[in-house]
C-alpha atoms as a PDB file:
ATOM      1  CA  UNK A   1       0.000   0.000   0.000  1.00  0.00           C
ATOM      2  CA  UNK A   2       1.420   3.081  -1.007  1.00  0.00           C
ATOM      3  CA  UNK A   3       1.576   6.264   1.947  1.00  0.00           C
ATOM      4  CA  UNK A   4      -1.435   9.038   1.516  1.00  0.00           C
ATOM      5  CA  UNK A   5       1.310  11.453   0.693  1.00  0.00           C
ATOM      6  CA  UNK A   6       3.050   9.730  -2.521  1.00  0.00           C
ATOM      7  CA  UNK A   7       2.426  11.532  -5.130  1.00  0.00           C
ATOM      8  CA  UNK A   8       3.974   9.141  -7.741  1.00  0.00           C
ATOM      9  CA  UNK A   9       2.104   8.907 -10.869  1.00  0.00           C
ATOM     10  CA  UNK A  10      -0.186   6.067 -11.745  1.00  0.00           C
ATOM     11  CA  UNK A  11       0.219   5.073 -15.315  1.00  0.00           C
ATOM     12  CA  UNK A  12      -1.778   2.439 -16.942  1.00  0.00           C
ATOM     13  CA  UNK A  13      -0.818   1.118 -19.702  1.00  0.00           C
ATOM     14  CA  UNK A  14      -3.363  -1.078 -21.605  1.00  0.00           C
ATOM     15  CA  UNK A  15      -3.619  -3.210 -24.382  1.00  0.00           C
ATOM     16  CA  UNK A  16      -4.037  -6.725 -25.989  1.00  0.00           C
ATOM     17  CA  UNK A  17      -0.661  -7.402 -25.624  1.00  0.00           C
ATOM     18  CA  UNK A  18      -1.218 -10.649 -28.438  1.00  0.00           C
ATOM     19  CA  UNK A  19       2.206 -10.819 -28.449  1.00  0.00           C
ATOM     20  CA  UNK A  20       3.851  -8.324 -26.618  1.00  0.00           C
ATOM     21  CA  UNK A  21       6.776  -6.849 -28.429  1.00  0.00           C
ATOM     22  CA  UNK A  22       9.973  -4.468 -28.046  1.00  0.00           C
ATOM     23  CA  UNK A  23       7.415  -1.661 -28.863  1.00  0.00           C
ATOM     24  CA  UNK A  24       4.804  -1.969 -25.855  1.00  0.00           C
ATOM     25  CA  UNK A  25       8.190  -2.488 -23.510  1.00  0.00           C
ATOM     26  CA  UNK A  26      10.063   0.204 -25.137  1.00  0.00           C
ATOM     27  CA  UNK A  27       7.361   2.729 -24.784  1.00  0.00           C
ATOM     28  CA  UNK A  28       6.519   2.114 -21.407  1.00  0.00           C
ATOM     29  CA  UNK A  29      10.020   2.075 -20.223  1.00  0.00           C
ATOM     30  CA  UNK A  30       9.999   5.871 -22.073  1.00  0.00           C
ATOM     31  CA  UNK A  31       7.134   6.910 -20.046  1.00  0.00           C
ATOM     32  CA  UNK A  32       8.413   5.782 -17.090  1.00  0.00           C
ATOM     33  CA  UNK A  33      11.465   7.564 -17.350  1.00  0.00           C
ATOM     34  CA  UNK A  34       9.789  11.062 -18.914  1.00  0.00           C
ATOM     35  CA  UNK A  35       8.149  10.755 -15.083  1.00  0.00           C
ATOM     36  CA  UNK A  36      11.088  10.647 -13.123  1.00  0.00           C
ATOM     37  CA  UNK A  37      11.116   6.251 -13.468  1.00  0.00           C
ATOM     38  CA  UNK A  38       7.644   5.814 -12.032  1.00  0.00           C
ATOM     39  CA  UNK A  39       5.908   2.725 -12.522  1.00  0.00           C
ATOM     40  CA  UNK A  40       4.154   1.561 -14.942  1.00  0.00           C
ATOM     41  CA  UNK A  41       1.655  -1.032 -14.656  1.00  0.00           C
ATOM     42  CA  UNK A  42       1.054  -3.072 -17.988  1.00  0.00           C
ATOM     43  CA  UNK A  43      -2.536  -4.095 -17.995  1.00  0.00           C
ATOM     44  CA  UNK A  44      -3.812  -6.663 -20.476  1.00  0.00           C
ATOM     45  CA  UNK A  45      -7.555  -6.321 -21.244  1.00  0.00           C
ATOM     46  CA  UNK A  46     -10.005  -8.636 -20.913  1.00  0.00           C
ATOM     47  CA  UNK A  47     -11.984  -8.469 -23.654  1.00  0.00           C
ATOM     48  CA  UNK A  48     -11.109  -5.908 -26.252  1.00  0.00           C
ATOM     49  CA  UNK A  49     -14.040  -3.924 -27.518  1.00  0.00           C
ATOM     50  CA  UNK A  50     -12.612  -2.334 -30.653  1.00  0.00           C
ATOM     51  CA  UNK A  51     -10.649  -5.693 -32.073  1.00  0.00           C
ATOM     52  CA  UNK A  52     -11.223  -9.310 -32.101  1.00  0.00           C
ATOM     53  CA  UNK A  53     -10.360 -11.477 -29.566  1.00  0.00           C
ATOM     54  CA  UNK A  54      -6.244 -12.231 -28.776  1.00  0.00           C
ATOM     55  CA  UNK A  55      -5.400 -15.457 -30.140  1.00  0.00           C
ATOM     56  CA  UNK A  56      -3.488 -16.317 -26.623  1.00  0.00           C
ATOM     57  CA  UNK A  57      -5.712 -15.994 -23.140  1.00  0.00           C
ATOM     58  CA  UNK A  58      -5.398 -13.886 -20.862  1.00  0.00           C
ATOM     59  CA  UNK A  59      -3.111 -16.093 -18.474  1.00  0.00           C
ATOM     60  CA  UNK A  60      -1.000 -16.410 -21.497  1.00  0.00           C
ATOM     61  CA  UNK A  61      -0.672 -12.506 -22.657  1.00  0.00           C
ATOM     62  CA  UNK A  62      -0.153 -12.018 -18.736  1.00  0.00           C
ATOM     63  CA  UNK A  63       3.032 -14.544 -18.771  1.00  0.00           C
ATOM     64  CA  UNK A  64       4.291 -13.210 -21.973  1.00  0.00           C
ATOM     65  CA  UNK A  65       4.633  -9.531 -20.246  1.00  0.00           C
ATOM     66  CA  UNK A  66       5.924 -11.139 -16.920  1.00  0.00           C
ATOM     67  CA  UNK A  67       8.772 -12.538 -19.007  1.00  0.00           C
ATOM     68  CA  UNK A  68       9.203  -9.370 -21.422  1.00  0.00           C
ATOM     69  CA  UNK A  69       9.172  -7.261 -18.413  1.00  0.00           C
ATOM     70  CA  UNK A  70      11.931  -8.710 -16.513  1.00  0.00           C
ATOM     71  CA  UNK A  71      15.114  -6.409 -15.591  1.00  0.00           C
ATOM     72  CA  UNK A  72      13.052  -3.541 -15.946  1.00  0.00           C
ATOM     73  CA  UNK A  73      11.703  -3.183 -12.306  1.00  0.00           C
ATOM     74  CA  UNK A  74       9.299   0.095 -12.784  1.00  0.00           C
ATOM     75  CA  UNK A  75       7.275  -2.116 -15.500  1.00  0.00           C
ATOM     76  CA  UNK A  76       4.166  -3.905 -13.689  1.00  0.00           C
ATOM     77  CA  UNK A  77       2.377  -6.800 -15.231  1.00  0.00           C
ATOM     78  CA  UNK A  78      -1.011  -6.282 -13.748  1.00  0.00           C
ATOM     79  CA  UNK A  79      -4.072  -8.479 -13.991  1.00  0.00           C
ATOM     80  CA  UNK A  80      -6.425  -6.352 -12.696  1.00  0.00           C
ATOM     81  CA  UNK A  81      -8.582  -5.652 -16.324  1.00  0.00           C
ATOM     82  CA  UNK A  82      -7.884  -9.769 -16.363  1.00  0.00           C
ATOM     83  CA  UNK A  83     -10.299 -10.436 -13.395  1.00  0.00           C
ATOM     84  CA  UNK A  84     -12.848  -7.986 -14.816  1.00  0.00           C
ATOM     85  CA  UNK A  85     -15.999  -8.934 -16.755  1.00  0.00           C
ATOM     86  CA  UNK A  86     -17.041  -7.280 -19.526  1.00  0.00           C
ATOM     87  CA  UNK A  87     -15.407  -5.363 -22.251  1.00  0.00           C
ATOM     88  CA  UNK A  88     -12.454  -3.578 -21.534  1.00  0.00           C
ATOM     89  CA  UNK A  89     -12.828   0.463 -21.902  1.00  0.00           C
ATOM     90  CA  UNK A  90     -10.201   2.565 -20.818  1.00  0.00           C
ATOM     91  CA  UNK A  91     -12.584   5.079 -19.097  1.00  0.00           C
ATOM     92  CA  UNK A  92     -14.167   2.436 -16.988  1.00  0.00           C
ATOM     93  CA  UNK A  93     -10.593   1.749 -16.238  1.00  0.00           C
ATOM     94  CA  UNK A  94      -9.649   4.667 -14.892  1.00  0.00           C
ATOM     95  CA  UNK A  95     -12.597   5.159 -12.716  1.00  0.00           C
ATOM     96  CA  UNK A  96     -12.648   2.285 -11.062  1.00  0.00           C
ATOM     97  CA  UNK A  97      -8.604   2.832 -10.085  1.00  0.00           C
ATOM     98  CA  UNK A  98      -9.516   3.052  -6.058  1.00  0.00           C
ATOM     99  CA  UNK A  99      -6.987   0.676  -5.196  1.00  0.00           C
ATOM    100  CA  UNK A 100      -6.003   1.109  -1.921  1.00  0.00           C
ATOM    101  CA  UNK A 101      -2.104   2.194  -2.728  1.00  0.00           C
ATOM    102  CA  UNK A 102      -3.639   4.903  -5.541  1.00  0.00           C
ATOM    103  CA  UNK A 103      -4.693   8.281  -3.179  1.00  0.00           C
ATOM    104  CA  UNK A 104      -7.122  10.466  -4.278  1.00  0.00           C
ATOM    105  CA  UNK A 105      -4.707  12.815  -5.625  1.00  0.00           C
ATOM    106  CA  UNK A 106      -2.513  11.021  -6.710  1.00  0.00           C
ATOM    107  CA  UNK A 107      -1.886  11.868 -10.841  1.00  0.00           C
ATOM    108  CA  UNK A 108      -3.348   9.302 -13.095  1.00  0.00           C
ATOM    109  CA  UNK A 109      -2.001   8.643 -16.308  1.00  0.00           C
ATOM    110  CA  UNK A 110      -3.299   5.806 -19.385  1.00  0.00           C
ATOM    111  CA  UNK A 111      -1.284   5.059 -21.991  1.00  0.00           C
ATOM    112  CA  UNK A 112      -2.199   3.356 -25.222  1.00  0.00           C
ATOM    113  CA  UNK A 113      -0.914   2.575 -28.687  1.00  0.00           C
ATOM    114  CA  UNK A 114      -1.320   3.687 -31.673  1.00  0.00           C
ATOM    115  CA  UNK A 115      -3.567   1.260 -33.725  1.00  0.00           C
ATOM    116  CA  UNK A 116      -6.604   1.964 -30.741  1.00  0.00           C
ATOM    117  CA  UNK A 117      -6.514   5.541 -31.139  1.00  0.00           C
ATOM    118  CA  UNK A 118      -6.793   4.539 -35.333  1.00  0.00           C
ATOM    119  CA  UNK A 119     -10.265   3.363 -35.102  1.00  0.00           C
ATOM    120  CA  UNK A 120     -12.095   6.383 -34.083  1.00  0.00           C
ATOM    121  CA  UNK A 121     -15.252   5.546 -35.838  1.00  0.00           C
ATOM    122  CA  UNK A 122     -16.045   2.680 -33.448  1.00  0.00           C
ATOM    123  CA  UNK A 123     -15.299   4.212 -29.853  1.00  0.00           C
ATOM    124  CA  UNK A 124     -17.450   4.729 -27.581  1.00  0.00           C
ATOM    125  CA  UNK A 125     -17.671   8.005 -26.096  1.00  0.00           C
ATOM    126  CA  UNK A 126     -17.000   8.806 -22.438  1.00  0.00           C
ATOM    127  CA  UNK A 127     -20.434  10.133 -22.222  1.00  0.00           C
ATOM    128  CA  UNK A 128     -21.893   6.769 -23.276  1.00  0.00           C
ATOM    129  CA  UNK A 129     -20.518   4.879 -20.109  1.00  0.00           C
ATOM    130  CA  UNK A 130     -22.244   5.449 -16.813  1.00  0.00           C
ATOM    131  CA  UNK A 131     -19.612   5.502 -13.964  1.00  0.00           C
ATOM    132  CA  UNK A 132     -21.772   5.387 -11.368  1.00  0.00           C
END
């Protein structure tokens, strides 16, 4: 659990991860450094919503960033969209990060790649998820 005053950034970086490659590790060992080497927690989703399904399972995407991420300490592999149900948005995400070592104020960042942010015509809109 991280103390009420650390103000580390959060970053969360998601993605299919089906395989991982030097790219996702290269790019989140670049964010991590642009903030000062804070960690960054590698997040495989659970069910993309803008892609069809990865080819390996989730156990399997979440071993294959285990093993890319070794010798890089500030990368994370992090199950947490893993255990989730449902399709994995970003926004939904990012509200539900109340784990107990993220405070309040604590900055939160989300990372993502580039072929996500190419498919614009079939996101969903923040103002289409209810966060309550």
């Amino acid at each position: 659990m991280r103390p009420a005053h650390d103000t580390t950034p959060l970053v969360l970086f998601g993605g299919t991860f089906d395989p991982v490659h030097r790219a996702h590790i290269s790019a989140a060992r670049s964010v991590s450094r642009v903030l000062g080497e804070a960690p960054v927690h590698l997040l495989p989703n659970s069910v993309p919503p803008h892609r069809p399904q990865p080819l390996a399972n989730g156990e399997q995407r979440l071993a294959m960033l285990k093993l890319a991420c070794k010798g890089h300490p500030q990368l994370i592999p992090d199950d947490w969209e893993l255990k989730q149900s449902g399709p994995s948005y970003s926004l939904l995400t990012l509200h539900s990060v109340t784990w107990p070592w993220c405070p309040a104020r604590t900055a939160r960042w989300r990372t993502t790649g580039s072929r996500p942010l190419s498919r614009k015509q079939t996101r969903t809109v923040w103002q289409d998820k209810p966060l309550a």
